[in-house]
Protein backbone atom coordinates (compact mmCIF):
# COMPACT_ATOMS: atom_id res chain seq x y z
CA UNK A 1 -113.92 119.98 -7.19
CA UNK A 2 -117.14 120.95 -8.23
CA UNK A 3 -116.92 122.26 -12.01
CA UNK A 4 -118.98 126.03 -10.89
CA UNK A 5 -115.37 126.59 -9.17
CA UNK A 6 -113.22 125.08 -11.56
CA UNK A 7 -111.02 127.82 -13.61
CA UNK A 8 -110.24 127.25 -17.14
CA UNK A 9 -108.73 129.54 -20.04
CA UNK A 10 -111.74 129.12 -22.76
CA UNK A 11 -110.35 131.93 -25.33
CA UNK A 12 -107.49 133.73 -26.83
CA UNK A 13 -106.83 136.56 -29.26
CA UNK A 14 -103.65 138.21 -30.61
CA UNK A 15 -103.31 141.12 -33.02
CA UNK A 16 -99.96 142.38 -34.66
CA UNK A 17 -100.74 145.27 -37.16
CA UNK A 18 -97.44 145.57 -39.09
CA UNK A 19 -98.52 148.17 -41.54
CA UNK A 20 -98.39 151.33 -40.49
CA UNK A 21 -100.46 154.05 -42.09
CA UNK A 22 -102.21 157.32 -40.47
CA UNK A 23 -105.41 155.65 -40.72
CA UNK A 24 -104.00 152.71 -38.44
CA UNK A 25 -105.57 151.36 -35.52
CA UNK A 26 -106.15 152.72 -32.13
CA UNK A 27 -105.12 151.28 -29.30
CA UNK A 28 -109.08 151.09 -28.51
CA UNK A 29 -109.51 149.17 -31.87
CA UNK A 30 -106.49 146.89 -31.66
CA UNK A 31 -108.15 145.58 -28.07
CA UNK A 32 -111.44 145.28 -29.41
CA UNK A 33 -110.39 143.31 -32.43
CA UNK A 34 -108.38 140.75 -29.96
CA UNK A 35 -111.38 140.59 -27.69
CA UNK A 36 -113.53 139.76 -31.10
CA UNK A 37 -110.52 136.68 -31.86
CA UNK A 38 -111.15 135.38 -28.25
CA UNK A 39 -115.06 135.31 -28.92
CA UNK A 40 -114.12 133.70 -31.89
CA UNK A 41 -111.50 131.23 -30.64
CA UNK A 42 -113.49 130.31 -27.62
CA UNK A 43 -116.80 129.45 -30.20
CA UNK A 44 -119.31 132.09 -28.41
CA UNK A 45 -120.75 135.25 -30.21
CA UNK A 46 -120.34 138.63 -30.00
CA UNK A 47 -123.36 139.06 -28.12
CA UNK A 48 -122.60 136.46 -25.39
CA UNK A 49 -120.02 139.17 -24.40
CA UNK A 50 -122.22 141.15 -22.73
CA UNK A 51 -122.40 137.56 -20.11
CA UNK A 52 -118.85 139.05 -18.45
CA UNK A 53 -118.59 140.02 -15.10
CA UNK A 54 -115.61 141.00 -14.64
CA UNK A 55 -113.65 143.19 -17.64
CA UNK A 56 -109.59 144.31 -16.76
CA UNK A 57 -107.08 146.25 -19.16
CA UNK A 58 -103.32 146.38 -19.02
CA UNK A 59 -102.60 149.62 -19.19
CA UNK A 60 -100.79 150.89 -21.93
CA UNK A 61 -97.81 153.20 -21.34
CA UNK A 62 -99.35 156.26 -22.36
CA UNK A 63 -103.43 155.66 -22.24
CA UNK A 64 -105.07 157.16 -25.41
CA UNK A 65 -108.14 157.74 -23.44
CA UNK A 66 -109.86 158.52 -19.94
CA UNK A 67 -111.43 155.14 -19.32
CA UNK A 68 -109.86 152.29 -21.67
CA UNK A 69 -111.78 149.59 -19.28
CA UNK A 70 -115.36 151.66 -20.42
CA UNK A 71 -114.77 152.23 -23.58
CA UNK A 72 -113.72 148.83 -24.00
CA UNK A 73 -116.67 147.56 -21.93
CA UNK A 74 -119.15 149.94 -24.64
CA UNK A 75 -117.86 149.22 -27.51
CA UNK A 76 -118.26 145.15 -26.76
CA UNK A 77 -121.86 145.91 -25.28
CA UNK A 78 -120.25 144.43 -21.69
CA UNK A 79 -121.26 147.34 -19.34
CA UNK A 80 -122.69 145.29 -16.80
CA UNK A 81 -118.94 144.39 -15.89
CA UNK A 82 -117.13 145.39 -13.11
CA UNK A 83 -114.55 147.48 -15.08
CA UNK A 84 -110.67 147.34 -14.13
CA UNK A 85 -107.22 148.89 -14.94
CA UNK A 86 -104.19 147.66 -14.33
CA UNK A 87 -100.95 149.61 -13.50
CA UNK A 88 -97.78 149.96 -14.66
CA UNK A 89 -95.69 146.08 -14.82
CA UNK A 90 -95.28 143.31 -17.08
CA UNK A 91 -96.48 140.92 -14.55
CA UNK A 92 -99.79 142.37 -15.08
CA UNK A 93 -101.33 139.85 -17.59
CA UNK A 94 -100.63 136.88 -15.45
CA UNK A 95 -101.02 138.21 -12.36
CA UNK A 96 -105.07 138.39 -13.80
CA UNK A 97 -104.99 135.47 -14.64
CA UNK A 98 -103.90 133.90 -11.18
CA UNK A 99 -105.90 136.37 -9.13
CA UNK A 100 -109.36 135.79 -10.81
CA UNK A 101 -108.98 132.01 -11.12
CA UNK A 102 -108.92 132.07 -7.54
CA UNK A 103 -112.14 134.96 -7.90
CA UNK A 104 -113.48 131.93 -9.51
CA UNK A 105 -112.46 129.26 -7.29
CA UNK A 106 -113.79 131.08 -4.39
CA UNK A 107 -117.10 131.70 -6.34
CA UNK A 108 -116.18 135.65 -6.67
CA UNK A 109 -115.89 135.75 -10.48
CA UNK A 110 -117.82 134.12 -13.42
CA UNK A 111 -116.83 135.47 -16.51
CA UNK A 112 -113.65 137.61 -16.94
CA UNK A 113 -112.09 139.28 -19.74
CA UNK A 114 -108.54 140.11 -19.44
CA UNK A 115 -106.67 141.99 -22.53
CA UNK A 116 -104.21 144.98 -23.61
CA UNK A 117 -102.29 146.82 -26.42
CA UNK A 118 -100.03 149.30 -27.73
CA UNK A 119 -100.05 151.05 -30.95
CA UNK A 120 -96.84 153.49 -30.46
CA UNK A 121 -95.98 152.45 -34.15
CA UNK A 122 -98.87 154.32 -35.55
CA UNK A 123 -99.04 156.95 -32.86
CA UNK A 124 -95.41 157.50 -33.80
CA UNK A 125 -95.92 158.11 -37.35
CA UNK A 126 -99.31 160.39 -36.94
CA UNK A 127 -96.91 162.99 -34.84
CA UNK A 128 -93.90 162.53 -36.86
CA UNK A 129 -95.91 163.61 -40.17
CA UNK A 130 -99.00 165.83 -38.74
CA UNK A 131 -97.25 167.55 -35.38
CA UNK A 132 -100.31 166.25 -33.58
CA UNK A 133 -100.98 163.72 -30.95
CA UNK A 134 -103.35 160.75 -32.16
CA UNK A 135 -107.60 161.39 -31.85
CA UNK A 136 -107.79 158.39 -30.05
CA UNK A 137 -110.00 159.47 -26.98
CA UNK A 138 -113.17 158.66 -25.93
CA UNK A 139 -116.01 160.32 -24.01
CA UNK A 140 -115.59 158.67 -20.30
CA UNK A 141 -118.19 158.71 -17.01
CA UNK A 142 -115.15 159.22 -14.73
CA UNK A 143 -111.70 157.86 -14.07
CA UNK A 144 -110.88 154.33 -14.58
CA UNK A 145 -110.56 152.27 -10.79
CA UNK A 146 -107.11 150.57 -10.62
CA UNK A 147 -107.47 146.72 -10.04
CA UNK A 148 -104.08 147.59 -7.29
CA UNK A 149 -102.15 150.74 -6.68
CA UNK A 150 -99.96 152.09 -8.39
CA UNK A 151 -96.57 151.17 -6.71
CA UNK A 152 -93.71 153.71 -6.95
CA UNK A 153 -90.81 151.40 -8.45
CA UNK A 154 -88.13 153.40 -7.92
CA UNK A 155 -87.04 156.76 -5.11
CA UNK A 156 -86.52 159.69 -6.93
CA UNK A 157 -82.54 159.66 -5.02
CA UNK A 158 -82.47 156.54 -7.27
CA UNK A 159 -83.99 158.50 -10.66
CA UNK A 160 -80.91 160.75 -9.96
CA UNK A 161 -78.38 158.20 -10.74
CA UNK A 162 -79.74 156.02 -14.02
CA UNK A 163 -82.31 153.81 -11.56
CA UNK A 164 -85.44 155.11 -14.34
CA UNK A 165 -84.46 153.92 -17.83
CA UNK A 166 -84.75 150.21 -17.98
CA UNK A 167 -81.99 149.55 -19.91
CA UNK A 168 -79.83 151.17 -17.67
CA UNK A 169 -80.72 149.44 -14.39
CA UNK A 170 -80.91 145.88 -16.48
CA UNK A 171 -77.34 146.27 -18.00
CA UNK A 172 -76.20 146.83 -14.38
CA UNK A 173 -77.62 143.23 -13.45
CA UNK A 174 -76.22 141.93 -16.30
CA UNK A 175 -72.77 143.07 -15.54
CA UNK A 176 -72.95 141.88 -12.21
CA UNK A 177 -74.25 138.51 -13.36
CA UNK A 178 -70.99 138.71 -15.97
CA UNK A 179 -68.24 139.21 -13.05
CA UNK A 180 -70.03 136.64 -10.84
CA UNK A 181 -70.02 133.87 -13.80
CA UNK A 182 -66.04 134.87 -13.89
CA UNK A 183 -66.16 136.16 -17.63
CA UNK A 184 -64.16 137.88 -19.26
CA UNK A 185 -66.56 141.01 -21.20
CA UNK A 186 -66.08 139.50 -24.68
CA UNK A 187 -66.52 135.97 -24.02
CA UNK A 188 -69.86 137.61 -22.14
CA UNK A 189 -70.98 139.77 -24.97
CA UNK A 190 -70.63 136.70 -27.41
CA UNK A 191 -72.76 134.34 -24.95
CA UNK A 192 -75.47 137.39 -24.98
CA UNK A 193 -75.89 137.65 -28.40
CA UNK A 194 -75.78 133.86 -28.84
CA UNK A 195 -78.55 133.27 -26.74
CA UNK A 196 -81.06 135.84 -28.24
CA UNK A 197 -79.94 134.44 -31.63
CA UNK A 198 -82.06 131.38 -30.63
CA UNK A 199 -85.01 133.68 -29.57
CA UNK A 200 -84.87 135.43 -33.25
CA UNK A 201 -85.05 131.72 -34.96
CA UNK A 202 -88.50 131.47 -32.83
CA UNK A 203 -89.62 135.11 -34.02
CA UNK A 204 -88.67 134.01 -37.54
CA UNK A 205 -91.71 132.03 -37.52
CA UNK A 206 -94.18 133.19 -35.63
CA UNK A 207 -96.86 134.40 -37.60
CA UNK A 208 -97.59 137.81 -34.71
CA UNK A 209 -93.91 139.01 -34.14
CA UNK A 210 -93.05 142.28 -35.17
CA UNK A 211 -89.68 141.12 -36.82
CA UNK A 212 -89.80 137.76 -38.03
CA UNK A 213 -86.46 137.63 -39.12
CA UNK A 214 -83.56 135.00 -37.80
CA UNK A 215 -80.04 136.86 -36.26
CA UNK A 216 -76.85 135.63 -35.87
CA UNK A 217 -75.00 135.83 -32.41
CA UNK A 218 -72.22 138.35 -33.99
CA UNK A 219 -75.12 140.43 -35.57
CA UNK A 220 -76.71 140.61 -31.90
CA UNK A 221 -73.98 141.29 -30.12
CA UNK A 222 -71.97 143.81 -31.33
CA UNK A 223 -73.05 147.09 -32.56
CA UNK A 224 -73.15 148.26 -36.02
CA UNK A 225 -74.91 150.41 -38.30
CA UNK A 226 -78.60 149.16 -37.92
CA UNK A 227 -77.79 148.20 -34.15
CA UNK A 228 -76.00 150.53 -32.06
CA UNK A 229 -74.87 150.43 -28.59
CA UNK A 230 -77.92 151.84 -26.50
CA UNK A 231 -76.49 150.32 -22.50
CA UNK A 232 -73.58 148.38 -22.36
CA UNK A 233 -73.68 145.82 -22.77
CA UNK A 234 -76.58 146.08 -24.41
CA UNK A 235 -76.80 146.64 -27.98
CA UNK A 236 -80.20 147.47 -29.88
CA UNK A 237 -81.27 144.25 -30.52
CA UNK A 238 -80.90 143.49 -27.11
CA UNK A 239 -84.10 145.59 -25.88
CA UNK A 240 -87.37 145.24 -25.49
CA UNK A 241 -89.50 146.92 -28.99
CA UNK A 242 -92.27 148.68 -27.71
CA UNK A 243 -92.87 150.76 -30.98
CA UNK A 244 -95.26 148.10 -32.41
CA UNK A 245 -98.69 148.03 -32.61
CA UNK A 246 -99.91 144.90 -31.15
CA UNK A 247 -102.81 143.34 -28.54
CA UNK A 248 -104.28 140.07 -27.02
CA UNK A 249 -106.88 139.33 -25.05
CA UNK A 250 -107.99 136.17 -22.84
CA UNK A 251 -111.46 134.61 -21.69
CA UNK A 252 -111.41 132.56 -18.31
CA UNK A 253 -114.39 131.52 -16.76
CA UNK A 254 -115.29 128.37 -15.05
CA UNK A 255 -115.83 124.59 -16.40
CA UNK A 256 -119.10 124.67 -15.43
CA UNK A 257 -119.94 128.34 -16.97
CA UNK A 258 -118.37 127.34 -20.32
CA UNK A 259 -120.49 124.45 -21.23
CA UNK A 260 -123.32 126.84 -20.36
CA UNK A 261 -121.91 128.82 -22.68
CA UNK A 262 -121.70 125.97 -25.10
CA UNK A 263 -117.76 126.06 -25.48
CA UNK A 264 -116.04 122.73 -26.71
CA UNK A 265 -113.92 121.12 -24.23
CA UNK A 266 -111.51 121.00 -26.42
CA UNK A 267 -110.79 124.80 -26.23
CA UNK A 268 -109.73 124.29 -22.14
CA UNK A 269 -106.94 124.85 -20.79
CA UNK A 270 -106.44 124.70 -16.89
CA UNK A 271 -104.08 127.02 -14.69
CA UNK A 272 -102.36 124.74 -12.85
CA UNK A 273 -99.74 126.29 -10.75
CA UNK A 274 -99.46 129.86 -10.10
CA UNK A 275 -96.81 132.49 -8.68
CA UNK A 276 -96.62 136.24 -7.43
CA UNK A 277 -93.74 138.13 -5.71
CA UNK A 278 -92.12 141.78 -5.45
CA UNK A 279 -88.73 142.06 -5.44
CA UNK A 280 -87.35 145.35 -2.92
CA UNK A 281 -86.42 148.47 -4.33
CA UNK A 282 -82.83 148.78 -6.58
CA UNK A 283 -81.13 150.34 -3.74
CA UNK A 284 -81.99 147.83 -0.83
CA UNK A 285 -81.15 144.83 -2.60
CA UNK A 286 -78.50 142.33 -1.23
CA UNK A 287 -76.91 141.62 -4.35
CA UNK A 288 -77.11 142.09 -8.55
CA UNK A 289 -76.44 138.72 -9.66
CA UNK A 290 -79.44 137.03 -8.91
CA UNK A 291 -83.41 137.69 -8.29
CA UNK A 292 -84.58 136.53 -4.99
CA UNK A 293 -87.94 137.51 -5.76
CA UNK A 294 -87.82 135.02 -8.94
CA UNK A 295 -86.41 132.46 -7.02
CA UNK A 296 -89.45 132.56 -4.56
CA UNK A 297 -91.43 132.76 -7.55
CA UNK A 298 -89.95 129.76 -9.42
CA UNK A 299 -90.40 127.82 -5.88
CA UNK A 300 -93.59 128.58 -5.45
CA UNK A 301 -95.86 128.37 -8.90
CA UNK A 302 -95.52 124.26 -9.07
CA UNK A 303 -98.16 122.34 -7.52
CA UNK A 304 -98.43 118.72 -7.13
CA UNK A 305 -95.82 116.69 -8.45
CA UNK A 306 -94.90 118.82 -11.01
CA UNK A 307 -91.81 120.66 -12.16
CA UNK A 308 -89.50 122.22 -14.19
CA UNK A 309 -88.98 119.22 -15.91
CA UNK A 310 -92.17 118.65 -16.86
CA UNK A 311 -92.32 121.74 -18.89
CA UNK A 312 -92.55 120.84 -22.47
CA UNK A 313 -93.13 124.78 -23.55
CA UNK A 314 -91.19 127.57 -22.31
CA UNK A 315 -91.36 130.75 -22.35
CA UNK A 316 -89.27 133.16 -20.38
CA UNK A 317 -89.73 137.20 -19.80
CA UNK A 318 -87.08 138.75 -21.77
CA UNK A 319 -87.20 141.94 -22.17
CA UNK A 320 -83.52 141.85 -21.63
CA UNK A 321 -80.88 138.89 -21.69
CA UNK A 322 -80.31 138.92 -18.19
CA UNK A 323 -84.17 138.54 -17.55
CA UNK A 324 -83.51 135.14 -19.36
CA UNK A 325 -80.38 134.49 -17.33
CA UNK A 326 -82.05 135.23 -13.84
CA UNK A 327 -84.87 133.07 -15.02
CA UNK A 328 -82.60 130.09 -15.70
CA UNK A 329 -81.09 130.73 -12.44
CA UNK A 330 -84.40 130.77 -10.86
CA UNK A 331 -85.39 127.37 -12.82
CA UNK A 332 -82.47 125.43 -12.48
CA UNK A 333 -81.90 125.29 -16.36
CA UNK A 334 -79.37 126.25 -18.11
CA UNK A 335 -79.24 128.94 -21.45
CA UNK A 336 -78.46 126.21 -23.93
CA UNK A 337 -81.63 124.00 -22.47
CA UNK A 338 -82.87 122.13 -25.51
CA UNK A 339 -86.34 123.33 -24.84
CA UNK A 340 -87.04 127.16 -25.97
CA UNK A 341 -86.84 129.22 -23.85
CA UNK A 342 -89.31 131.32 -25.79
CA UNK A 343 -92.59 130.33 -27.77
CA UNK A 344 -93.30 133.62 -29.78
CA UNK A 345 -89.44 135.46 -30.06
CA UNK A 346 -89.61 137.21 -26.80
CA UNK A 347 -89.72 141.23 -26.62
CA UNK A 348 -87.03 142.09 -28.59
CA UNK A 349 -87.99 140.47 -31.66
CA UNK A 350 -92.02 139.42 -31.32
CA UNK A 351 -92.17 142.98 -29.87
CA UNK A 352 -93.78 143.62 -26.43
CA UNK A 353 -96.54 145.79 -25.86
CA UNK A 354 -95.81 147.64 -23.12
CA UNK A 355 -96.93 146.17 -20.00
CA UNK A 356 -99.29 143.51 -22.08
CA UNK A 357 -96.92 141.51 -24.25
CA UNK A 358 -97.14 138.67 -21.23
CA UNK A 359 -100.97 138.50 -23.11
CA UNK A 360 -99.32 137.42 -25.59
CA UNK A 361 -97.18 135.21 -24.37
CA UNK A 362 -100.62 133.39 -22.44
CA UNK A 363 -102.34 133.19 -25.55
CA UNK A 364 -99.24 131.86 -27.57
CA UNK A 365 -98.68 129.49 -25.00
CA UNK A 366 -102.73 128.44 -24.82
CA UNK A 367 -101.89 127.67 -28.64
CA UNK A 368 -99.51 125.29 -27.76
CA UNK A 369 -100.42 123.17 -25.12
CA UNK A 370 -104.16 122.95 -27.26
CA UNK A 371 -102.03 121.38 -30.29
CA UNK A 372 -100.13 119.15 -28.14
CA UNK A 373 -102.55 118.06 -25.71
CA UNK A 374 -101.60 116.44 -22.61
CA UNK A 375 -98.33 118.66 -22.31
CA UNK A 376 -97.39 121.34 -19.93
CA UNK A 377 -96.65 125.19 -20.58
CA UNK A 378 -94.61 127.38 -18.21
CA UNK A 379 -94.79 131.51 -18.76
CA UNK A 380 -93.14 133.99 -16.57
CA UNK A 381 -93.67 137.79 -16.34
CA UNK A 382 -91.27 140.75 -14.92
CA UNK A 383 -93.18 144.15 -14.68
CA UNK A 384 -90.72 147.46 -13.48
CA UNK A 385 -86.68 146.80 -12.78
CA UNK A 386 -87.40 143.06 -11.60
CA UNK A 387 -89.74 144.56 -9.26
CA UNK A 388 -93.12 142.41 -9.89
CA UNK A 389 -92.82 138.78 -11.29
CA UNK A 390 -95.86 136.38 -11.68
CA UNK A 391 -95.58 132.76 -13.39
CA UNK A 392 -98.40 130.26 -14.56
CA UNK A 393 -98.16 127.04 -15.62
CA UNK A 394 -100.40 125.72 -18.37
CA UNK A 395 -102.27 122.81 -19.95
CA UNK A 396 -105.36 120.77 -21.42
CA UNK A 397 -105.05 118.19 -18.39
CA UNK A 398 -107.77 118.78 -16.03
CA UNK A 399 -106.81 120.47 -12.53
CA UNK A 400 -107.09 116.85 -10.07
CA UNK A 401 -108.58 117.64 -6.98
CA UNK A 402 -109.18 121.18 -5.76
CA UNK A 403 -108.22 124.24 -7.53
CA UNK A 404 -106.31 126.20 -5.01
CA UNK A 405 -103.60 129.24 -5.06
CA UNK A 406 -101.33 130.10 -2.16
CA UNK A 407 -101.87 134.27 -1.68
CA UNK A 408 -98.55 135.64 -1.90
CA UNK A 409 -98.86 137.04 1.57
CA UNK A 410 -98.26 133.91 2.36
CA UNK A 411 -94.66 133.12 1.43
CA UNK A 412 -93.49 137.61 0.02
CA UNK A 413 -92.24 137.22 3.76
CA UNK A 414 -89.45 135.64 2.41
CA UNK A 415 -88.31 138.29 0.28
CA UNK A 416 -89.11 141.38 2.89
CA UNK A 417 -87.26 139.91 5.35
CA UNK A 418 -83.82 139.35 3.46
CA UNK A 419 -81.62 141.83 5.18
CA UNK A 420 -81.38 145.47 3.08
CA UNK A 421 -78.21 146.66 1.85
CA UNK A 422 -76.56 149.42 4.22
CA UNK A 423 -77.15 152.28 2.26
CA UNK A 424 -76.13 156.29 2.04
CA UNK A 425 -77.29 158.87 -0.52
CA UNK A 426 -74.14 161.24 0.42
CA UNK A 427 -71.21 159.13 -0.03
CA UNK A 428 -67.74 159.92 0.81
CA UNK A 429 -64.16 158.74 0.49
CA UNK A 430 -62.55 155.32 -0.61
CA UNK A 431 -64.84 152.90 -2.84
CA UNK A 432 -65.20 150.39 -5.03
CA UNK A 433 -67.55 149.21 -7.80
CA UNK A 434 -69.99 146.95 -7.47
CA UNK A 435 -71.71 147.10 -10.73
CA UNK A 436 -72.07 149.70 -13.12
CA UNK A 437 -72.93 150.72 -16.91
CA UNK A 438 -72.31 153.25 -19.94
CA UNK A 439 -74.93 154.57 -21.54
CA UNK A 440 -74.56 155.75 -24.94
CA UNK A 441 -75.87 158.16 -27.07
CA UNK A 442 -77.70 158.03 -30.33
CA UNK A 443 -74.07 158.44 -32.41
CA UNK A 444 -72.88 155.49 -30.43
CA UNK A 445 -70.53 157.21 -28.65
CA UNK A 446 -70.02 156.45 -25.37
CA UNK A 447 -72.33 159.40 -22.83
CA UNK A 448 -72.49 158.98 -19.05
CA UNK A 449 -71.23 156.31 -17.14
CA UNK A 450 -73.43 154.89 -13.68
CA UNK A 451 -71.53 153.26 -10.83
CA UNK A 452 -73.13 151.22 -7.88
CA UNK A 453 -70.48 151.01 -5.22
CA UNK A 454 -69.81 150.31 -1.89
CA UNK A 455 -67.70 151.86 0.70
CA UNK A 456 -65.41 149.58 1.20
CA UNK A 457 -64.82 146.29 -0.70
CA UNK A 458 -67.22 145.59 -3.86
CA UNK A 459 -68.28 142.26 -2.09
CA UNK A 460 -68.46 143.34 1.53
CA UNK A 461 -72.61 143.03 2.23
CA UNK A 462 -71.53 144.75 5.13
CA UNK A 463 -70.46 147.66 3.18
CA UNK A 464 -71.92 150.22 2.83
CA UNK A 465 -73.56 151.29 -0.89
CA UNK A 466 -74.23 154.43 -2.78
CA UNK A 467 -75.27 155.13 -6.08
CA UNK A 468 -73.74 157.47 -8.17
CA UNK A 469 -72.53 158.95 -11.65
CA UNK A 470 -68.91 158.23 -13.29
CA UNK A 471 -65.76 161.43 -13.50
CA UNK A 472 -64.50 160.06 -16.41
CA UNK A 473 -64.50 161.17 -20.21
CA UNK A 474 -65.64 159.60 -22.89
CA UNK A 475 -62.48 157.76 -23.68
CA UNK A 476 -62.48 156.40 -19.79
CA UNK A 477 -65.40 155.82 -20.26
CA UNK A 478 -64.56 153.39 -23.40
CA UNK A 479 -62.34 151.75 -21.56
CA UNK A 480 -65.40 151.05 -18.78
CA UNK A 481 -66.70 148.53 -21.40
CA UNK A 482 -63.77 146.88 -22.59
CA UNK A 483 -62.64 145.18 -19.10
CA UNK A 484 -64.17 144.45 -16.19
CA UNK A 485 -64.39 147.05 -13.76
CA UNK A 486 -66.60 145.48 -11.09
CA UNK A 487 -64.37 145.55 -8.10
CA UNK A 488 -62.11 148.07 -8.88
CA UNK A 489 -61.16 150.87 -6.66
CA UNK A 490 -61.76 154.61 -6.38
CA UNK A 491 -63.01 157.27 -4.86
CA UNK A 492 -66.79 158.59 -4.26
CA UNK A 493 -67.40 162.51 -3.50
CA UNK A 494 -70.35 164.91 -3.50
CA UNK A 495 -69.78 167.73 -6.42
CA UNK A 496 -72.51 169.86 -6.70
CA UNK A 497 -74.96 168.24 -4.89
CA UNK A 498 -73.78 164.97 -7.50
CA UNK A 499 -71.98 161.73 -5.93
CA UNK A 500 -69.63 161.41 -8.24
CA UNK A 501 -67.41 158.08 -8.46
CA UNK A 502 -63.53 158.29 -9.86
CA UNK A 503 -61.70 155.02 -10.51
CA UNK A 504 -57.99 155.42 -8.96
């Protein structure tokens, strides 16, 4: 393939401001200084930024200012770009970086700059000790132009019943996953907090997480003091920490455009698989034990005659343990693979930036495969309530052959024409549970209780399901987490307005 079409990942930056002060940095300055690293990494100069063509932020969960791609684009003197946001999803970061290598393949694209960031930490702090939102915004032309649409994740019957809060909707996969596995809630909750006890050895040295600090499984899995139940059965240290202040940022260009550029070879690193799917909405789903949107995905993102097993460097989306679990499904690899599953800590402990840590995860994993040369990276990213998934695989051998990516049009087929659930949003009469959570409060005790069920048997995909809140008290509700209640039997009626489930 001719080296004007050939993509390759020239540059990487990653920023992880752990002291917090008033006078911190925006979320403007955070991306700017990891856009500055890649320059840097990559061997070019500040100036040769204003070279880029094509210039797309992650969006960060509450913008700080009109126009993040302008501002961004001004304050690195690269106007001249075609400007981009991204919406909402984790997937975001690698989804750019599979869609413009193909822009570049096809001769679209010549220079792109992809990065992101969050600084809730500081923002945090500024309102907690002045009452005032953070100065952070910038005078803007107009209104940034969205790279895709915005996608509505979830129905608003669905927001009604606990299908909104991540941690909710992931801890009702998760105890799905835990009845179909056949374990009993204890011997679950210890494999949970055994697992991300390995992902807290990675944080521990990692010079950019957010809480370099190793955990034991107990200390993970049960709550205490400094780490109290939030979703059963998810405990603090079980969630994603977005209240960081952190960014990255990526180059990608082609081989031919980076020796113009007068980049060493030895900074390249070559795309050389790469995966998007959408996974249907929470309701329609045909079952909460498995992704069949990451299964496509883990299909799909090898090319050639590689595979999982050629994967020296891991790292999984984990924003919750059963986004590692699904993964491993998806792989074929087991939890207690000898390879890490992570290569910075993963989002509970290297922290994730909103809908950018994935940036991080690229530019970690660009680290990697550049000190071992010759070895292959895998990342994987999850954006909404498994909704959007992307993967890439990584490395410094050179792409043989042509540089091509199947369009996901070509194979999301298989995911939107899975049969939907049978589904009602006024229930009524005999039921069972299919999957279901407690969410707790801030004192750790035990406040609402969420119930996916089916009319009819809890395993019938002929069934039909509903979605609905718990009638039970708080020490019912108690109870809910201390044996499995998938399966069991009750009763689902409408009062006021609320389908309500009641075990019998």
């Amino acid at each position: 393939m001719s080296e004007k079409f050939m993509p390759v990942l020239v540059g990487v930056g990653q920023v992880t401001e752990k002291e917090v002060t008033l006078e911190g940095s925006s979320v403007l300055d955070l991306i700017e200084q990891a856009v500055y690293q890649a320059a840097d990494d990559a061997g070019i100069s500040k100036k040769q930024l204003a070279d880029l063509d094509t210039l797309a932020i992650v969006r960060s969960f509450r913008e700080s200012t009109r126009n993040t791609p302008e501002s961004i684009a001004n304050r690195i003197g690269a106007s001249r770009a075609r400007q981009w946001l991204m919406p909402n999803g984790g997937n975001g970061p690698q989804y750019l970086v599979n869609r413009f290598s193909e822009a570049i393949a096809n001769g679209e694209c010549q220079f792109a700059l992809f990065a992101g960031a969050e600084a809730m930490a500081t923002s945090r702090k500024i309102v907690k000790e002045t009452g005032e939102q953070p100065a952070w915004s910038e005078p803007a032309s107009g209104d940034p132009e969205y790279l895709v649409s915005e996608a509505e994740m979830t129905t608003q019957h669905e927001q009604q019943y606990g299908i909104l809060t991540p941690s909710w909707v992931y801890a009702m996969h998760e105890n799905a996953l835990r009845h179909q596995l056949g374990r009993s809630v204890d011997d679950h909750q210890r494999e949970l907090g055994r697992l991300f006890s390995k992902f807290t050895d990675v944080a521990a040295q990692s010079p950019h997480a957010w809480y370099p600090i190793s955990r034991s499984a107990e200390e993970i899995a049960y709550p205490s003091d400094s780490n109290r139940m939030v979703s059963w059965p998810y405990t603090k240290y079980m969630n994603a920490m977005n209240q960081i202040n952190q960014s990255a940022a990526l180059l990608l260009t082609s081989v031919d455009y980076a020796r113009k550029l007068g980049i060493s070879e030895d900074k390249f690193v070559y795309l050389h698989g790469c995966s998007d799917t959408k996974e249907k909405m929470v309701y329609a789903r045909p079952t909460y034990h498995q992704s069949d949107a990451m299964r496509v995905m883990a299909e799909r993102v090898f090319e050639g005659n590689l595979s999982i097993d050629d994967m020296k460097y891991i790292d999984f989306y984990s924003c919750f343990p059963v986004a590692v679990e699904f993964a491993c499904q998806a792989f074929g690899v087991s939890t207690d693979d000898p390879r890490a599953l992570t290569i910075t800590g993963g989002l509970p402990f290297h922290g994730g930036a909103g809908n950018n840590y994935v940036m991080n995860s690229i530019a970690a994993m660009v680290d990697e495969v550049r000190a071992d040369r010759g070895s292959y990276g895998l990342v994987t990213a999850n954006g909404g309530y498994f909704s959007k998934h992307a993967a890439g695989v990584y490395s410094t051998n050179p792409v043989e052959g042509e540089w091509r990516r199947t369009h996901p049009s070509k194979y999301q087929g298989e995911i939107d024409n899975l049969p939907d659930a049978p589904f009602t949003e006024a229930p009524e009469g005999e039921a069972s549970v299919e999957t279901y959570t407690v969410v707790y409060g801030r004192d750790n005790a035990p406040g609402q209780g969420f119930v996916i069920g089916r009319l009819g048997e809890a395993d019938d995909p002929n069934a039909t399901r509903f979605l609905s809140v718990a009638a039970a008290n708080p020490d019912e509700l108690k109870a809910m987490t201390e044996a499995d209640m998938v399966g069991a039997k009750g009763s689902v009626t409408q009062v006021e307005g609320v389908n309500t489930f009641k075990l019998a």
